[in-house]
PDB file of N, CA and C in Angstrom:
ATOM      1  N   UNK A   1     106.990  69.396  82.873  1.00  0.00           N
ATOM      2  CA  UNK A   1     106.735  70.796  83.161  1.00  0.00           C
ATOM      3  C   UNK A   1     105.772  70.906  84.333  1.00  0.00           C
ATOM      4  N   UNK A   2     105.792  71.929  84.814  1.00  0.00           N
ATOM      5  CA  UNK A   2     105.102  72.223  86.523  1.00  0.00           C
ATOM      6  C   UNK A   2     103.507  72.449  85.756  1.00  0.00           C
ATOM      7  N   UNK A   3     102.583  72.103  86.391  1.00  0.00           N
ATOM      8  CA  UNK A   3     101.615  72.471  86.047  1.00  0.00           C
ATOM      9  C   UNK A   3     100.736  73.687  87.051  1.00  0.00           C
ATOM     10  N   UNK A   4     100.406  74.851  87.503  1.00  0.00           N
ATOM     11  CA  UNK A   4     100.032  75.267  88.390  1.00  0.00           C
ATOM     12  C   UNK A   4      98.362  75.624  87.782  1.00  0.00           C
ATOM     13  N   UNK A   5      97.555  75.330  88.851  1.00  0.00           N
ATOM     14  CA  UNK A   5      96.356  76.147  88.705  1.00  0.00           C
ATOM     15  C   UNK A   5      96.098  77.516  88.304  1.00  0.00           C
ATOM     16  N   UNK A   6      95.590  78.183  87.536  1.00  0.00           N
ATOM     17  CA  UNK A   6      95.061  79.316  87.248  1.00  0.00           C
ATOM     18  C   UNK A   6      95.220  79.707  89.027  1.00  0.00           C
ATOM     19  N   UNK A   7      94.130  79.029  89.798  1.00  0.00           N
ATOM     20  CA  UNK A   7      93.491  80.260  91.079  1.00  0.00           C
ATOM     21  C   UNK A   7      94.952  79.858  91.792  1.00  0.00           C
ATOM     22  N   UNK A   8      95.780  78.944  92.063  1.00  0.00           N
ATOM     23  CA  UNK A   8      96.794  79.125  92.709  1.00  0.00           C
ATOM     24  C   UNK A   8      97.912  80.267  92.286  1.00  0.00           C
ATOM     25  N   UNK A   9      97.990  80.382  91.017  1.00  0.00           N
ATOM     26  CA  UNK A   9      98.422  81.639  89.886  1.00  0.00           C
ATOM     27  C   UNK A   9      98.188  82.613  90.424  1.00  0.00           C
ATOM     28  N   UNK A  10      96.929  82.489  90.476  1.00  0.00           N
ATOM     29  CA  UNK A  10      96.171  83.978  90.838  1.00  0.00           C
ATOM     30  C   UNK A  10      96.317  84.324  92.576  1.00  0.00           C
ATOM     31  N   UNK A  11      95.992  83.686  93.754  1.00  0.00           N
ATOM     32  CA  UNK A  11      96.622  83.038  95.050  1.00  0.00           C
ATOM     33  C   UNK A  11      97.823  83.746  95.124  1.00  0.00           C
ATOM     34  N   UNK A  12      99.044  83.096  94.150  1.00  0.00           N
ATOM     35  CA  UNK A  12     100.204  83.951  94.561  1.00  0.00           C
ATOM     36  C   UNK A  12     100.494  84.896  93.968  1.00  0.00           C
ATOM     37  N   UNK A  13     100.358  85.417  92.942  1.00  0.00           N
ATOM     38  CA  UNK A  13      99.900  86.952  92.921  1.00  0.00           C
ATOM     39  C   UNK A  13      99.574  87.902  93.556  1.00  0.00           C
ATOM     40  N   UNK A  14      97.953  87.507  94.167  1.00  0.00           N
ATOM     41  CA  UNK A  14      97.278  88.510  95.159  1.00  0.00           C
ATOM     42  C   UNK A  14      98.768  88.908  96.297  1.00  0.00           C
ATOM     43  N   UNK A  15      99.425  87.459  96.543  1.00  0.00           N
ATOM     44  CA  UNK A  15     100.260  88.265  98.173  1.00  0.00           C
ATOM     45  C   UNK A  15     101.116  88.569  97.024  1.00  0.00           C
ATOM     46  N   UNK A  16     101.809  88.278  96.179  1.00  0.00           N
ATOM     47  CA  UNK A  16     103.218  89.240  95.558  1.00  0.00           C
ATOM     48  C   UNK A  16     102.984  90.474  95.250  1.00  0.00           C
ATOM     49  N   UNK A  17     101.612  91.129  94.742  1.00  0.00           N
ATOM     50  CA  UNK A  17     101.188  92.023  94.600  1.00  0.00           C
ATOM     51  C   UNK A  17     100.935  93.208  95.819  1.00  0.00           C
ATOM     52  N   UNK A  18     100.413  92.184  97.010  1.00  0.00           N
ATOM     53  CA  UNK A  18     100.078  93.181  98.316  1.00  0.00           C
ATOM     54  C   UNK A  18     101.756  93.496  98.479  1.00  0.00           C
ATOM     55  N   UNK A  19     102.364  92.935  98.429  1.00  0.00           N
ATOM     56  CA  UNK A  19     103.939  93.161  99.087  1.00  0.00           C
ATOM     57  C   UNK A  19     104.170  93.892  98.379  1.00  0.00           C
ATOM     58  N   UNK A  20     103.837  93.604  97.040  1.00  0.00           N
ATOM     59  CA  UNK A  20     104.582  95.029  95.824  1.00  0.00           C
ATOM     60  C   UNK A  20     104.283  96.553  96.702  1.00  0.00           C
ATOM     61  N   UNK A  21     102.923  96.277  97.003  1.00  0.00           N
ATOM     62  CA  UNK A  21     101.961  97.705  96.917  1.00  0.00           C
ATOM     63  C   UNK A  21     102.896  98.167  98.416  1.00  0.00           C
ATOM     64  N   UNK A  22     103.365  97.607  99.476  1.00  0.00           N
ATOM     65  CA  UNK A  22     103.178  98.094 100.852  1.00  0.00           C
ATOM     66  C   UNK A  22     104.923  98.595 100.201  1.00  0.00           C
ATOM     67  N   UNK A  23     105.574  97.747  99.726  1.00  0.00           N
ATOM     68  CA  UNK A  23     107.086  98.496  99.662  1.00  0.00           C
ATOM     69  C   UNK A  23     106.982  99.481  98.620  1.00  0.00           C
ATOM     70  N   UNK A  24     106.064  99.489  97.834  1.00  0.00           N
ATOM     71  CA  UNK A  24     106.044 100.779  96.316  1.00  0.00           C
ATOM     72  C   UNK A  24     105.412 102.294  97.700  1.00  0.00           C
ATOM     73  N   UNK A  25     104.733 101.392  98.845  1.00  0.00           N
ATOM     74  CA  UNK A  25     104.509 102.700  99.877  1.00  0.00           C
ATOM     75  C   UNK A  25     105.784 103.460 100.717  1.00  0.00           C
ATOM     76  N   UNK A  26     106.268 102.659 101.164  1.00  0.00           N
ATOM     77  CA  UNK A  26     107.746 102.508 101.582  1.00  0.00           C
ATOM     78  C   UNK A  26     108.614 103.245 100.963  1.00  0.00           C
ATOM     79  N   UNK A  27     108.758 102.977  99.420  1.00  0.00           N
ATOM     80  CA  UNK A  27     109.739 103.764  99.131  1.00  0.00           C
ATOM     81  C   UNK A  27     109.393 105.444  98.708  1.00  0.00           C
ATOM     82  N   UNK A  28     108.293 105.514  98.670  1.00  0.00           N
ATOM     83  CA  UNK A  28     107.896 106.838  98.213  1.00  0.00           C
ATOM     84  C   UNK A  28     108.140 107.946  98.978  1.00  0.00           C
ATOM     85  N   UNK A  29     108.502 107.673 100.746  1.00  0.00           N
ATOM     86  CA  UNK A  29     109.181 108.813 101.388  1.00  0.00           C
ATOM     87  C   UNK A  29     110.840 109.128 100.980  1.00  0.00           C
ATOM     88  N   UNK A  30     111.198 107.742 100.527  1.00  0.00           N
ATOM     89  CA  UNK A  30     112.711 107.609 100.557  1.00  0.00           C
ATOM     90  C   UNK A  30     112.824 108.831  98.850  1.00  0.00           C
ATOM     91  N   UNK A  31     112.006 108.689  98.071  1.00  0.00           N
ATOM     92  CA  UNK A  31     112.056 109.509  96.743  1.00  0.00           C
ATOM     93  C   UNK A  31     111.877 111.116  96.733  1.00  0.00           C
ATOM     94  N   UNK A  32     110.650 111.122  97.759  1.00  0.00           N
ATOM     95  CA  UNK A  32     110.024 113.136  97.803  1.00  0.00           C
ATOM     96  C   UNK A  32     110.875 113.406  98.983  1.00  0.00           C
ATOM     97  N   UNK A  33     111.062 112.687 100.016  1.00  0.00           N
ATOM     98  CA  UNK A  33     111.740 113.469 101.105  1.00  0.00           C
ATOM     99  C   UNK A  33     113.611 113.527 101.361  1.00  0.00           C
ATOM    100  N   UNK A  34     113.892 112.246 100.679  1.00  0.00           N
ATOM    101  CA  UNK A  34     115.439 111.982 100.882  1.00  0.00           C
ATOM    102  C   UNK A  34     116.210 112.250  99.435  1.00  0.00           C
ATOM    103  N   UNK A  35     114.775 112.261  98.628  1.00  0.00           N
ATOM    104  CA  UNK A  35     115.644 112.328  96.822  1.00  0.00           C
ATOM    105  C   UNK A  35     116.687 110.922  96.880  1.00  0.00           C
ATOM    106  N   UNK A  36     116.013 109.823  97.147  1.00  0.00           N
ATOM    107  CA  UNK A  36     116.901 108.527  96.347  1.00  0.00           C
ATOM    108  C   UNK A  36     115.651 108.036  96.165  1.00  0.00           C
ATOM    109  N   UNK A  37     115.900 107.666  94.494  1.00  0.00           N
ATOM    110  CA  UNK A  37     115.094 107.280  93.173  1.00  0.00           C
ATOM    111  C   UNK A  37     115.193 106.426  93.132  1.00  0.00           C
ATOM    112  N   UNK A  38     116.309 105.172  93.562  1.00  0.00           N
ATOM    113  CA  UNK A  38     116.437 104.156  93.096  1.00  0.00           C
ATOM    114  C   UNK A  38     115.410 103.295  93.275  1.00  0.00           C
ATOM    115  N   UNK A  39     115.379 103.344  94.786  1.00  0.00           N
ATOM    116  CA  UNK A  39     114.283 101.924  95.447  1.00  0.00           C
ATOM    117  C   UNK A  39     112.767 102.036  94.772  1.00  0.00           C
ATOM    118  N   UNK A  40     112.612 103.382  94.292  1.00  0.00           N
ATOM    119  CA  UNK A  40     111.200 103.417  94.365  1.00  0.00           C
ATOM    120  C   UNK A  40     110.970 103.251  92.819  1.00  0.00           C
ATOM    121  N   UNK A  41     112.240 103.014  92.188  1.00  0.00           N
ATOM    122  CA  UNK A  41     111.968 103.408  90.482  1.00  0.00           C
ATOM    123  C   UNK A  41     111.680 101.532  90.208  1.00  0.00           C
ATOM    124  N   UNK A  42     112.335 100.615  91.117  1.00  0.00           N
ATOM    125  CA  UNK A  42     112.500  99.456  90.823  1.00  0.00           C
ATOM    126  C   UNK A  42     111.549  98.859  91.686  1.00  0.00           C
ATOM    127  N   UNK A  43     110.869  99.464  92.766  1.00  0.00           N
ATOM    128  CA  UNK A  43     110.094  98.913  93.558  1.00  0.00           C
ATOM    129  C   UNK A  43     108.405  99.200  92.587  1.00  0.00           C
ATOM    130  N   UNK A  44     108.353 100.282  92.170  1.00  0.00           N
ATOM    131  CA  UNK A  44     107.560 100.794  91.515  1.00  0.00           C
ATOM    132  C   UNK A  44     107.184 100.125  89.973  1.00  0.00           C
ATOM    133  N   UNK A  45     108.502 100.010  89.441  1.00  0.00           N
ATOM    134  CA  UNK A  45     108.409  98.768  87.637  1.00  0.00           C
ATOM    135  C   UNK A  45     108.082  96.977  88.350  1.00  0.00           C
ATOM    136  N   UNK A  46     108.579  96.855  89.319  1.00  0.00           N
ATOM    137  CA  UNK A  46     107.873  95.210  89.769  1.00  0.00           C
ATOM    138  C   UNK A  46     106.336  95.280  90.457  1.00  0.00           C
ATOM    139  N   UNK A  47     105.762  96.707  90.844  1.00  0.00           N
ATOM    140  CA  UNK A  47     104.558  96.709  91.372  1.00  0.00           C
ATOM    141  C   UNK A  47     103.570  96.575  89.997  1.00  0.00           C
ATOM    142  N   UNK A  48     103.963  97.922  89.040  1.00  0.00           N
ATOM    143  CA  UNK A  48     103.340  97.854  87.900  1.00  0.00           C
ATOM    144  C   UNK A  48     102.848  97.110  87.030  1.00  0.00           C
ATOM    145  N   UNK A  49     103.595  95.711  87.052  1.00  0.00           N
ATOM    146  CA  UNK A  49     103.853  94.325  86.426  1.00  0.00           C
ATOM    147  C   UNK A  49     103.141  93.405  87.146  1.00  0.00           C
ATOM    148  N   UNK A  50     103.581  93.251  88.802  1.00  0.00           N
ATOM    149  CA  UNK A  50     102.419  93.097  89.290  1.00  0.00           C
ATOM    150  C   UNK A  50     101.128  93.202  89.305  1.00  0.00           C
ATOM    151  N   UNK A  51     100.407  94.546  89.391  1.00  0.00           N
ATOM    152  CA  UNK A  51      99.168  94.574  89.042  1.00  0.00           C
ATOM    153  C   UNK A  51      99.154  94.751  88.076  1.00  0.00           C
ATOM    154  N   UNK A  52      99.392  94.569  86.693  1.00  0.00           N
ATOM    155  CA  UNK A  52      98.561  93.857  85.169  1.00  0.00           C
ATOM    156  C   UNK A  52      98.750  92.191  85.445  1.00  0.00           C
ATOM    157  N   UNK A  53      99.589  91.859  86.123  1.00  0.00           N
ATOM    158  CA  UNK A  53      99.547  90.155  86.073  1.00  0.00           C
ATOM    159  C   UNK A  53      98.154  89.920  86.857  1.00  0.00           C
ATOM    160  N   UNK A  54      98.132  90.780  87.804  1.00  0.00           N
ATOM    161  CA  UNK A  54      97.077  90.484  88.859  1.00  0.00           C
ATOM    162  C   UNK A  54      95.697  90.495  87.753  1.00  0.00           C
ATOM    163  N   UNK A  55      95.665  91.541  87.479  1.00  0.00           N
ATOM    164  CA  UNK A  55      94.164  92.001  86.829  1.00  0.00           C
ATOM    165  C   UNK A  55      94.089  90.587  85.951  1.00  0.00           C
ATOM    166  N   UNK A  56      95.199  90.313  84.931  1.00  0.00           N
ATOM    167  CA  UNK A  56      94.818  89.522  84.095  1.00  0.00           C
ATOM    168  C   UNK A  56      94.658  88.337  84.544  1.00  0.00           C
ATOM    169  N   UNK A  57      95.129  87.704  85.606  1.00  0.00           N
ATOM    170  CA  UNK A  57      94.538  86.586  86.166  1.00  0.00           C
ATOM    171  C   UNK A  57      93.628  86.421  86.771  1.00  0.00           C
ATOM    172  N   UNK A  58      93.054  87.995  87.291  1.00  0.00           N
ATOM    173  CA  UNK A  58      91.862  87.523  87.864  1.00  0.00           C
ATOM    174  C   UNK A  58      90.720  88.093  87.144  1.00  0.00           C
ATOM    175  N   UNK A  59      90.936  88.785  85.912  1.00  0.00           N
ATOM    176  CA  UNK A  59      90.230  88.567  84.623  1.00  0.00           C
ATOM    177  C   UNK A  59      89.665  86.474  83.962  1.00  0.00           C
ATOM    178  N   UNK A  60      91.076  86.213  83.955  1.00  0.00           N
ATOM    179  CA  UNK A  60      90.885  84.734  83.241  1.00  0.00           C
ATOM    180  C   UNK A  60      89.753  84.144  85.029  1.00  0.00           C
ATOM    181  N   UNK A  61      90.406  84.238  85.776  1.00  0.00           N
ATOM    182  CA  UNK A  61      89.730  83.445  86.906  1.00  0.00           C
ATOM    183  C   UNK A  61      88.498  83.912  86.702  1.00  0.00           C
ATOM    184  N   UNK A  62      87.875  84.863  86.764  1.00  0.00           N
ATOM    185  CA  UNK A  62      86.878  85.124  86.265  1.00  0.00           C
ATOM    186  C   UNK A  62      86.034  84.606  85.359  1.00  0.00           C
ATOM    187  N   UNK A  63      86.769  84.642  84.331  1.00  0.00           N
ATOM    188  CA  UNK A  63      86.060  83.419  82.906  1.00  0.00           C
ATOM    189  C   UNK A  63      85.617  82.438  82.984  1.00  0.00           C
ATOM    190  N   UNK A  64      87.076  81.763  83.351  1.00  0.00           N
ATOM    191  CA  UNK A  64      87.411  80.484  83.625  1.00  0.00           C
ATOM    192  C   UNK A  64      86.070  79.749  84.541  1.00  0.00           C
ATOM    193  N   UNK A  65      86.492  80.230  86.151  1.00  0.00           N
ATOM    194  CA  UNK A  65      85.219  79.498  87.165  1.00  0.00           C
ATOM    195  C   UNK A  65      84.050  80.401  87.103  1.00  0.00           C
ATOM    196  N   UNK A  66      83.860  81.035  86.482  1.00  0.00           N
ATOM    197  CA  UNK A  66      82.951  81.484  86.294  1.00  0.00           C
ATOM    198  C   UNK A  66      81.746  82.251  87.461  1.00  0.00           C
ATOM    199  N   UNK A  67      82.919  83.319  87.754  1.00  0.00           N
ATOM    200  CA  UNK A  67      82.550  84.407  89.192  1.00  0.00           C
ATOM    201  C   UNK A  67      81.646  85.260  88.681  1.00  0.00           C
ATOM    202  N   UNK A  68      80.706  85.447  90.032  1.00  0.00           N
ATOM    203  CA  UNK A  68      79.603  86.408  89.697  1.00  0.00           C
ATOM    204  C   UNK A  68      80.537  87.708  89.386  1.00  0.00           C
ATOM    205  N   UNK A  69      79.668  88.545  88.769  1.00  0.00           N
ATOM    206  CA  UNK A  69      80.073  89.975  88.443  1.00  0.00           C
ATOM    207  C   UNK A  69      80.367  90.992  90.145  1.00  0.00           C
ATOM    208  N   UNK A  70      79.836  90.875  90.815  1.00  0.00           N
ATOM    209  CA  UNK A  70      80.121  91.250  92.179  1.00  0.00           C
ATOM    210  C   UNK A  70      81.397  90.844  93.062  1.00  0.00           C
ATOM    211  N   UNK A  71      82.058  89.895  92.966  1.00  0.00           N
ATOM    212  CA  UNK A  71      82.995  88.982  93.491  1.00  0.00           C
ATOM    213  C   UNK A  71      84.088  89.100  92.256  1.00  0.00           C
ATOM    214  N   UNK A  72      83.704  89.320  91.140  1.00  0.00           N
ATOM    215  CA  UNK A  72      84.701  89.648  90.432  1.00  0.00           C
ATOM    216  C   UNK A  72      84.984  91.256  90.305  1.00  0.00           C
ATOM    217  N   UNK A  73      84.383  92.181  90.864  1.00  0.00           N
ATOM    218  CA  UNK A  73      84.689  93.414  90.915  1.00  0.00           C
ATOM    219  C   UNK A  73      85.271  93.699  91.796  1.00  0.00           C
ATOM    220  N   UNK A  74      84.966  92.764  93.228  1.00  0.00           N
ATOM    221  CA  UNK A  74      85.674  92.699  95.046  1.00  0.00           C
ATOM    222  C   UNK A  74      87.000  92.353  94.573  1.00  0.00           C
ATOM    223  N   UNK A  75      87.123  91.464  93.733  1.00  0.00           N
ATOM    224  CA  UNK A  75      88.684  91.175  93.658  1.00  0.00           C
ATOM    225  C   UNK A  75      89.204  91.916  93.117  1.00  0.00           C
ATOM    226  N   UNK A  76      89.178  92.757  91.472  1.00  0.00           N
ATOM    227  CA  UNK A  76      90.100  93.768  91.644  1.00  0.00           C
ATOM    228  C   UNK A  76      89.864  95.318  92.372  1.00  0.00           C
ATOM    229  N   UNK A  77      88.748  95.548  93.212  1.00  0.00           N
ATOM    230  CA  UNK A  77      89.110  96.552  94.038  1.00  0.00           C
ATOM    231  C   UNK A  77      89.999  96.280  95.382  1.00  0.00           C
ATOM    232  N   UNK A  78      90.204  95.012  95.362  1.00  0.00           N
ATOM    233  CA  UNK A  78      90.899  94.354  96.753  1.00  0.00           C
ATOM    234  C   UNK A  78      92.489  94.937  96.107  1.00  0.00           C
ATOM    235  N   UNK A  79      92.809  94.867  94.995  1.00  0.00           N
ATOM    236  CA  UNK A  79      94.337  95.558  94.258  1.00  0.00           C
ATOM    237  C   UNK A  79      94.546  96.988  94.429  1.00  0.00           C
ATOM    238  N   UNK A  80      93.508  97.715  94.581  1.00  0.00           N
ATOM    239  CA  UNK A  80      93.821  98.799  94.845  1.00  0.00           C
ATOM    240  C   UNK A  80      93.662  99.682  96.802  1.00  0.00           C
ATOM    241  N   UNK A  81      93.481  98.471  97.399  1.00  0.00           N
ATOM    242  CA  UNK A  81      93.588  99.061  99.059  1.00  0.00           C
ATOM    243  C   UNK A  81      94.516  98.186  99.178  1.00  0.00           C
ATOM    244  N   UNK A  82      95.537  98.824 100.240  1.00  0.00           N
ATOM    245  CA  UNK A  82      96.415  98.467 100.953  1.00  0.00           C
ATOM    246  C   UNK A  82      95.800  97.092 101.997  1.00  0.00           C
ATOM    247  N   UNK A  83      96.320  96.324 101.778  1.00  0.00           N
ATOM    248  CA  UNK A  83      96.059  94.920 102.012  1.00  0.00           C
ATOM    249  C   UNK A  83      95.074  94.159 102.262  1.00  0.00           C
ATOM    250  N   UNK A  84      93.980  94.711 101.182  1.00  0.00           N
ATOM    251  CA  UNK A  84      93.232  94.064 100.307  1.00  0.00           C
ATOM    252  C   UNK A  84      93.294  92.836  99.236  1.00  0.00           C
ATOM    253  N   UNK A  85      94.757  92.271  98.684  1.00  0.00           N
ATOM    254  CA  UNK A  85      94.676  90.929  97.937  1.00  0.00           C
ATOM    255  C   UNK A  85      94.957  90.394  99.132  1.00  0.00           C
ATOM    256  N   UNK A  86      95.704  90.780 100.355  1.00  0.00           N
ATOM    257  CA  UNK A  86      95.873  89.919 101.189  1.00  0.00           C
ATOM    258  C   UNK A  86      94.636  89.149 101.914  1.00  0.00           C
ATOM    259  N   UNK A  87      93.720  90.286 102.375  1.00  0.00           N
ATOM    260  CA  UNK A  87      92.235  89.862 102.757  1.00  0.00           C
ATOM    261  C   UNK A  87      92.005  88.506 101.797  1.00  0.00           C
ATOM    262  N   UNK A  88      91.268  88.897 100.965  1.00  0.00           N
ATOM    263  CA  UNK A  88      90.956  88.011  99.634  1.00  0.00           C
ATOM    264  C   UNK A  88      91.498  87.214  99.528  1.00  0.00           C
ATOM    265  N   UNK A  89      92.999  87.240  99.708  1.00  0.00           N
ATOM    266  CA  UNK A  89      93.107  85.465  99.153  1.00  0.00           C
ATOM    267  C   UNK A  89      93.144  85.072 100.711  1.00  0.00           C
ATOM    268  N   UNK A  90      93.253  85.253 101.844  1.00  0.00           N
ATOM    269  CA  UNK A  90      92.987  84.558 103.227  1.00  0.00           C
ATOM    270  C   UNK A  90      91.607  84.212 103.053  1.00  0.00           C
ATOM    271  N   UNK A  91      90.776  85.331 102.944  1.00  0.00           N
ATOM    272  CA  UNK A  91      89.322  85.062 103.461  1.00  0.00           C
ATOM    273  C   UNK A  91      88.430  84.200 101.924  1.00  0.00           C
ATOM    274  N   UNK A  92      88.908  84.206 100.748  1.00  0.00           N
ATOM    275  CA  UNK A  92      87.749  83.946  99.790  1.00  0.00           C
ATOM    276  C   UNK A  92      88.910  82.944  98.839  1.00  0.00           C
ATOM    277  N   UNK A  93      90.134  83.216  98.669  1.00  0.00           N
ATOM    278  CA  UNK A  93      90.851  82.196  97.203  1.00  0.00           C
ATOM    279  C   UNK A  93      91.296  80.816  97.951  1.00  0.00           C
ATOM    280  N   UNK A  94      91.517  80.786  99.186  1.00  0.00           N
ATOM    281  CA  UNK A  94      92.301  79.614 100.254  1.00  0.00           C
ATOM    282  C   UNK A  94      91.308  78.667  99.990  1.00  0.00           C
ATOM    283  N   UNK A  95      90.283  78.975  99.897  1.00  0.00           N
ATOM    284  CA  UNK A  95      89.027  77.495 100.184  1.00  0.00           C
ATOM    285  C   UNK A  95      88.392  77.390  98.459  1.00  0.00           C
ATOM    286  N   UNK A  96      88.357  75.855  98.260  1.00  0.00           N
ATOM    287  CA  UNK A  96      88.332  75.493  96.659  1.00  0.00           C
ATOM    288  C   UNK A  96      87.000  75.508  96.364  1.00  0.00           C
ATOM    289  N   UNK A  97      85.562  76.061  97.396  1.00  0.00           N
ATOM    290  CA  UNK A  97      84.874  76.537  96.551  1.00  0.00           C
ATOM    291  C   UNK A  97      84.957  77.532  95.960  1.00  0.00           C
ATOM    292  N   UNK A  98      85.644  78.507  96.446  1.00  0.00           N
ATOM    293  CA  UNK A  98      85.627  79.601  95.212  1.00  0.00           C
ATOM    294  C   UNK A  98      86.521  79.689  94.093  1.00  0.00           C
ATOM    295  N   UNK A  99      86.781  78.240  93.439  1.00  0.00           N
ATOM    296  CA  UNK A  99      86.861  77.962  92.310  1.00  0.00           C
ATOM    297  C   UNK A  99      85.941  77.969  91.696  1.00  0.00           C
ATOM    298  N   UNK A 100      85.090  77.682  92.050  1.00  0.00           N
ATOM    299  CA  UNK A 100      83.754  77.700  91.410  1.00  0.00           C
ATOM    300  C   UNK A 100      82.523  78.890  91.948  1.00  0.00           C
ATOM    301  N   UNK A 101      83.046  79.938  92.027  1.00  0.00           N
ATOM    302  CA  UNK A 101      82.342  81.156  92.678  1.00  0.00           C
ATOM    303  C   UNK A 101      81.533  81.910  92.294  1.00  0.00           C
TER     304      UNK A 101
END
C-alpha cells in the first residue's frame, strides 16, 4: 500500500482546493447570468469536499507537528482567499521544516 505523508496529504490538497475555489469562481457567472446549473452544481459539491478535507488535514497537521496557534490559523484563512493555499503551500508546506512548525 502507498504510504503518503500527512503534510504531503495536506500539500496536495492546499493546490486541489485552490483550483476547486478559482473554477467554483468561474462557474458562478455561467449559473446567475447564463442560468446553466450544471458546472457550478458539480464544481461547487467537489469544492465543498475539498475544503472539509482541507480543514481536516490541516487540523491533524496541526496536532500531529505540532504548529503554533498563529500558523495554524494562517493556514486555514489561506482556504478562504483566492489563492491563498496556493501561497502557503509554495511559500511555508514545500520546505520540511515546517513539518515541524
Amino acid at each position: 500500500m502507498y504510504n503518503m505523508s500527512l503534510l504531503k496529504a495536506f500539500r496536495y490538497t492546499a493546490i486541489l482546493e485552490g483550483i476547486s475555489y478559482l473554477l467554483f469562481g468561474l462557474t458562478m457567472p455561467l449559473k446567475y447570468m447564463y442560468d446553466i446549473l450544471e458546472p457550478n452544481f458539480y464544481v461547487g459539491m467537489a469544492h465543498g469536499l475539498l475544503f472539509i478535507l482541507y480543514c481536516i488535514l490541516g487540523l491533524s497537521c496541526a496536532i500531529h507537528y505540532k504548529w503554533k496557534f498563529g500558523f495554524s490559523v494562517m493556514a486555514f484563512l489561506a482556504s478562504l482567499i483566492p489563492f491563498g493555499t496556493f501561497y502557503l503551500e509554495a511559500k511555508y508546506l514545500k520546505k520540511d521544516e515546517y513539518a515541524n512548525h
